[in-house]
C-alpha atoms as a PDB file:
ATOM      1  CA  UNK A   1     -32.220 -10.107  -6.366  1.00  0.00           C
ATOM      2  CA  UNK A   2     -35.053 -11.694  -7.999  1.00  0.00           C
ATOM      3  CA  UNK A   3     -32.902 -12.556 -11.019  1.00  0.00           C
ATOM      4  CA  UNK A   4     -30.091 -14.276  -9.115  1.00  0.00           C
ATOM      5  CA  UNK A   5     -33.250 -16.682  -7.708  1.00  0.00           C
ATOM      6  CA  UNK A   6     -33.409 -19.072 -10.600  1.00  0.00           C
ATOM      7  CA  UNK A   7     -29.869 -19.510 -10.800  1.00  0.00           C
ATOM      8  CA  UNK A   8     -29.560 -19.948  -7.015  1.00  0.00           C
ATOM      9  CA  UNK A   9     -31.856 -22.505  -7.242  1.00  0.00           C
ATOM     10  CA  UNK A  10     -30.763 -24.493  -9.736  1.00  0.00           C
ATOM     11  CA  UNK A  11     -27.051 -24.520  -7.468  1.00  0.00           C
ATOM     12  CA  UNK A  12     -28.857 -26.965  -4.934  1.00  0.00           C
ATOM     13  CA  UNK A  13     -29.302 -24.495  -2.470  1.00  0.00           C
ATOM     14  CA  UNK A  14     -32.853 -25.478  -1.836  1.00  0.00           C
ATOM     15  CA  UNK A  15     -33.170 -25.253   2.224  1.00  0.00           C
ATOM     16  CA  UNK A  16     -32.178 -21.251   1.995  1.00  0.00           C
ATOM     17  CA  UNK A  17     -34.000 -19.238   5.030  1.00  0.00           C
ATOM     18  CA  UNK A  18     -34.046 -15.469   4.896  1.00  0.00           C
ATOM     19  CA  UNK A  19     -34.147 -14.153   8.428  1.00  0.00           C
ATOM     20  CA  UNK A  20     -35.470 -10.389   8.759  1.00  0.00           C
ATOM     21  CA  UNK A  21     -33.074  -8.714  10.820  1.00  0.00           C
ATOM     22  CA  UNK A  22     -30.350 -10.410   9.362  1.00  0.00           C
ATOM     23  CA  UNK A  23     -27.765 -12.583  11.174  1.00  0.00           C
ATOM     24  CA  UNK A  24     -27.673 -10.273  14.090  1.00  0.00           C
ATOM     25  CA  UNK A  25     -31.312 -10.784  14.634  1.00  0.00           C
ATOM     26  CA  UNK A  26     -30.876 -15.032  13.481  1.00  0.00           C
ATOM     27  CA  UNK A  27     -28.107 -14.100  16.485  1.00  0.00           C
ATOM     28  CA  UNK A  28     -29.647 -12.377  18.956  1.00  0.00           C
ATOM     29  CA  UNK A  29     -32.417 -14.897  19.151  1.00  0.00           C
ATOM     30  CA  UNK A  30     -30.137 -17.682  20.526  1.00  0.00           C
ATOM     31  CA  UNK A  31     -29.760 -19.534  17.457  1.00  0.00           C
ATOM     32  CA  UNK A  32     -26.687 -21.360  16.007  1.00  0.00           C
ATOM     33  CA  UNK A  33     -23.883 -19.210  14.492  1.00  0.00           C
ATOM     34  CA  UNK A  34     -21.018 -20.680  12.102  1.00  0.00           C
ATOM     35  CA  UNK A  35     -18.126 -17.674  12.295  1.00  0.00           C
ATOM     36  CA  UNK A  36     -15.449 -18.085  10.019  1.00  0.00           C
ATOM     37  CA  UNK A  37     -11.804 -17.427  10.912  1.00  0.00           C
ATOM     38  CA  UNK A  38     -11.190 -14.388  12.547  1.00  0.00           C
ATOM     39  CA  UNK A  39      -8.409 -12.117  10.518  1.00  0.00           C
ATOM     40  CA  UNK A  40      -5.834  -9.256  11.359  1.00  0.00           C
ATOM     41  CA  UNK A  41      -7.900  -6.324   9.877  1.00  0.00           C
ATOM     42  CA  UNK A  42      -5.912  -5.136   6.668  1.00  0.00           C
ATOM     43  CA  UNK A  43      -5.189  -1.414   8.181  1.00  0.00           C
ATOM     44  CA  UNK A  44      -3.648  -3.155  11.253  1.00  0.00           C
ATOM     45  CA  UNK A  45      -1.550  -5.276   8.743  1.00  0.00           C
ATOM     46  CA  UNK A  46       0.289  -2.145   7.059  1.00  0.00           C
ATOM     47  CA  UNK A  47       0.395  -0.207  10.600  1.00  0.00           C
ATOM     48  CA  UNK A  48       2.747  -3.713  11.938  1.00  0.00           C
ATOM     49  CA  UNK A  49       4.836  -3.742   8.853  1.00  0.00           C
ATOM     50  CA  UNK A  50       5.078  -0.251   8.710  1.00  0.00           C
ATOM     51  CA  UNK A  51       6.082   0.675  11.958  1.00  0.00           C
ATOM     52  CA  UNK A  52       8.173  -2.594  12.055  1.00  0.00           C
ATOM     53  CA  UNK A  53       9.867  -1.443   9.084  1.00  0.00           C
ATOM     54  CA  UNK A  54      11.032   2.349  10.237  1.00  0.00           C
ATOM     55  CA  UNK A  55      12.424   0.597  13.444  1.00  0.00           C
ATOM     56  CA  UNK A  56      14.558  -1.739  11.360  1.00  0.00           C
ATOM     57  CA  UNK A  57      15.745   1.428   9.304  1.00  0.00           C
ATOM     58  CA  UNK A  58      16.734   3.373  12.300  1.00  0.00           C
ATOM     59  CA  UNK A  59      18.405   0.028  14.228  1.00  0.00           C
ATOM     60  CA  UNK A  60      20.435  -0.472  10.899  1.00  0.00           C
ATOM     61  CA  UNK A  61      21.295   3.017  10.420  1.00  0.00           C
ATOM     62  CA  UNK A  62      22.498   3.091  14.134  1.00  0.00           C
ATOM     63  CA  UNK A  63      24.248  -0.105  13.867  1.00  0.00           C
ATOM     64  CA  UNK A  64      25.297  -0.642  10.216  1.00  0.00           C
ATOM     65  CA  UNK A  65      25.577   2.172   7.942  1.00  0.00           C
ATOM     66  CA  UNK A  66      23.744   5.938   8.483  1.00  0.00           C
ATOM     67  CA  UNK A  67      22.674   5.294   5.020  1.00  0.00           C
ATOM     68  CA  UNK A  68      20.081   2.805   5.754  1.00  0.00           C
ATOM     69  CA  UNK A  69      18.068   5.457   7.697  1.00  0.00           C
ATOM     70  CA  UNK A  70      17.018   5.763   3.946  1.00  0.00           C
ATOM     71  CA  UNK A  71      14.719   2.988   4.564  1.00  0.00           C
ATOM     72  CA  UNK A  72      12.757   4.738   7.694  1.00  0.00           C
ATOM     73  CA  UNK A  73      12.477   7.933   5.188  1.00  0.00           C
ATOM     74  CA  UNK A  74      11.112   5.367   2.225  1.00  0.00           C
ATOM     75  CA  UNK A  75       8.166   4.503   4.562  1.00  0.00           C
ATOM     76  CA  UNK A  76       7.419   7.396   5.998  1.00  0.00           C
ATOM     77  CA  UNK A  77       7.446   9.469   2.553  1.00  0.00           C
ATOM     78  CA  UNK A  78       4.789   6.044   1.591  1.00  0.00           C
ATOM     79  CA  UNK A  79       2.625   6.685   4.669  1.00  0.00           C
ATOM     80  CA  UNK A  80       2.382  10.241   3.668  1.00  0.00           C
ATOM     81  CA  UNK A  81       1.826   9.512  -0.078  1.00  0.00           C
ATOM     82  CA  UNK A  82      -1.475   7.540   1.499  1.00  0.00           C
ATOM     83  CA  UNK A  83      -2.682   9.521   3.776  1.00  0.00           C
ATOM     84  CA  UNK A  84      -2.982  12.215   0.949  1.00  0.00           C
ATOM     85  CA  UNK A  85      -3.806   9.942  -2.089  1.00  0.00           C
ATOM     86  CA  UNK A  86      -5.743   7.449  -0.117  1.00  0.00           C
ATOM     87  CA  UNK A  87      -4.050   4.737  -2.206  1.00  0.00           C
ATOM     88  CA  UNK A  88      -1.855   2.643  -0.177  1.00  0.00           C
ATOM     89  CA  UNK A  89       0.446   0.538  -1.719  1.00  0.00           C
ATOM     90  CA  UNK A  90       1.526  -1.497   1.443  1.00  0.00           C
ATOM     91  CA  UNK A  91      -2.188  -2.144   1.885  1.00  0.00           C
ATOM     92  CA  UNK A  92      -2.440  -3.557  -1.831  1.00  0.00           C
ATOM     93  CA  UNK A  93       0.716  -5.622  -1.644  1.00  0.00           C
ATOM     94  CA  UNK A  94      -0.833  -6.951   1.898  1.00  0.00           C
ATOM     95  CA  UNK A  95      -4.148  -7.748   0.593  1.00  0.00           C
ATOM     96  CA  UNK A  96      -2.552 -10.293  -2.195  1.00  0.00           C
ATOM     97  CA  UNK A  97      -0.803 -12.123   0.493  1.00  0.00           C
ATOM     98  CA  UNK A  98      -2.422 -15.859   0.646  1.00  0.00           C
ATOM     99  CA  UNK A  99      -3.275 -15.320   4.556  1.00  0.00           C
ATOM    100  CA  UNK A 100      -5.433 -12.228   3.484  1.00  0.00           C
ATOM    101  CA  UNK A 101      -7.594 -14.510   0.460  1.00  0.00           C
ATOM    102  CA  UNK A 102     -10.777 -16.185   1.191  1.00  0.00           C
ATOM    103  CA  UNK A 103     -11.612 -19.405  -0.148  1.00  0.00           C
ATOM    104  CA  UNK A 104     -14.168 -19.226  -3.126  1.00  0.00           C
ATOM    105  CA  UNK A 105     -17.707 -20.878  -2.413  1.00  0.00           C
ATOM    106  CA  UNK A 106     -18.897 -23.495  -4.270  1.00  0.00           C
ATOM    107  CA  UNK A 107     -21.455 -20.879  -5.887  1.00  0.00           C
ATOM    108  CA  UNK A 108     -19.229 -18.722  -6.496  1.00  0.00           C
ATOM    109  CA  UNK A 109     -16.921 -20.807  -8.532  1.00  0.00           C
ATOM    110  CA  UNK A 110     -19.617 -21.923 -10.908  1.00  0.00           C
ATOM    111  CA  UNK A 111     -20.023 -18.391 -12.172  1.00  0.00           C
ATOM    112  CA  UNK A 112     -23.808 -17.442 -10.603  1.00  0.00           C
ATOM    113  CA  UNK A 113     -22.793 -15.240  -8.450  1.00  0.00           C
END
């Protein structure tokens, strides 16, 4: 920590506080709080697209062809590939979406942090 201090400094960040206890204690003692946007937690994310895409498999198969129940068995055999890998590639591909990236600080696109 002490070695990011120079470089902190010299960003203009000058009027820095550091509250012990954190923000929950800067919180709990009635002070202001700027929150940020709240966001669909990732794991909800792939638990909506997942169960959203097994009913569209079965509803096609039903209506269209019996083949397309291929797509309900492509998720599930992914959901089990996860749960026993712990590498999810729904969660990847849903973490590169633009409504799941957070805008860079000014800090952090100067290369100190």
């Amino acid at each position: 920590m002490r070695a990011f201090a120079p470089s902190f400094f010299e960003q203009e960040f000058r009027l820095t506080v550091n509250v012990e206890g954190g923000t929950l204690a800067w919180d709990q003692a009635g002070l202001p709080v700027t929150r940020g946007k709240k966001m669909m937690s990732l794991e909800r994310q792939v638990r909506i697209a997942a169960g959203s895409l097994v009913l569209i498999g079965v509803v096609l198969a039903w209506m269209v062809h019996p083949y397309l129940i291929r797509l309900s068995a492509f998720v599930g055999a992914g959901l089990v590939f996860a749960g026993i890998t712990d590498t999810c590639g729904m969660g990847m591909l849903l973490a590169r979406m633009p409504w799941n990236q957070v805008a860079w600080c000014r800090l952090c696109d100067t290369g100190a942090a």
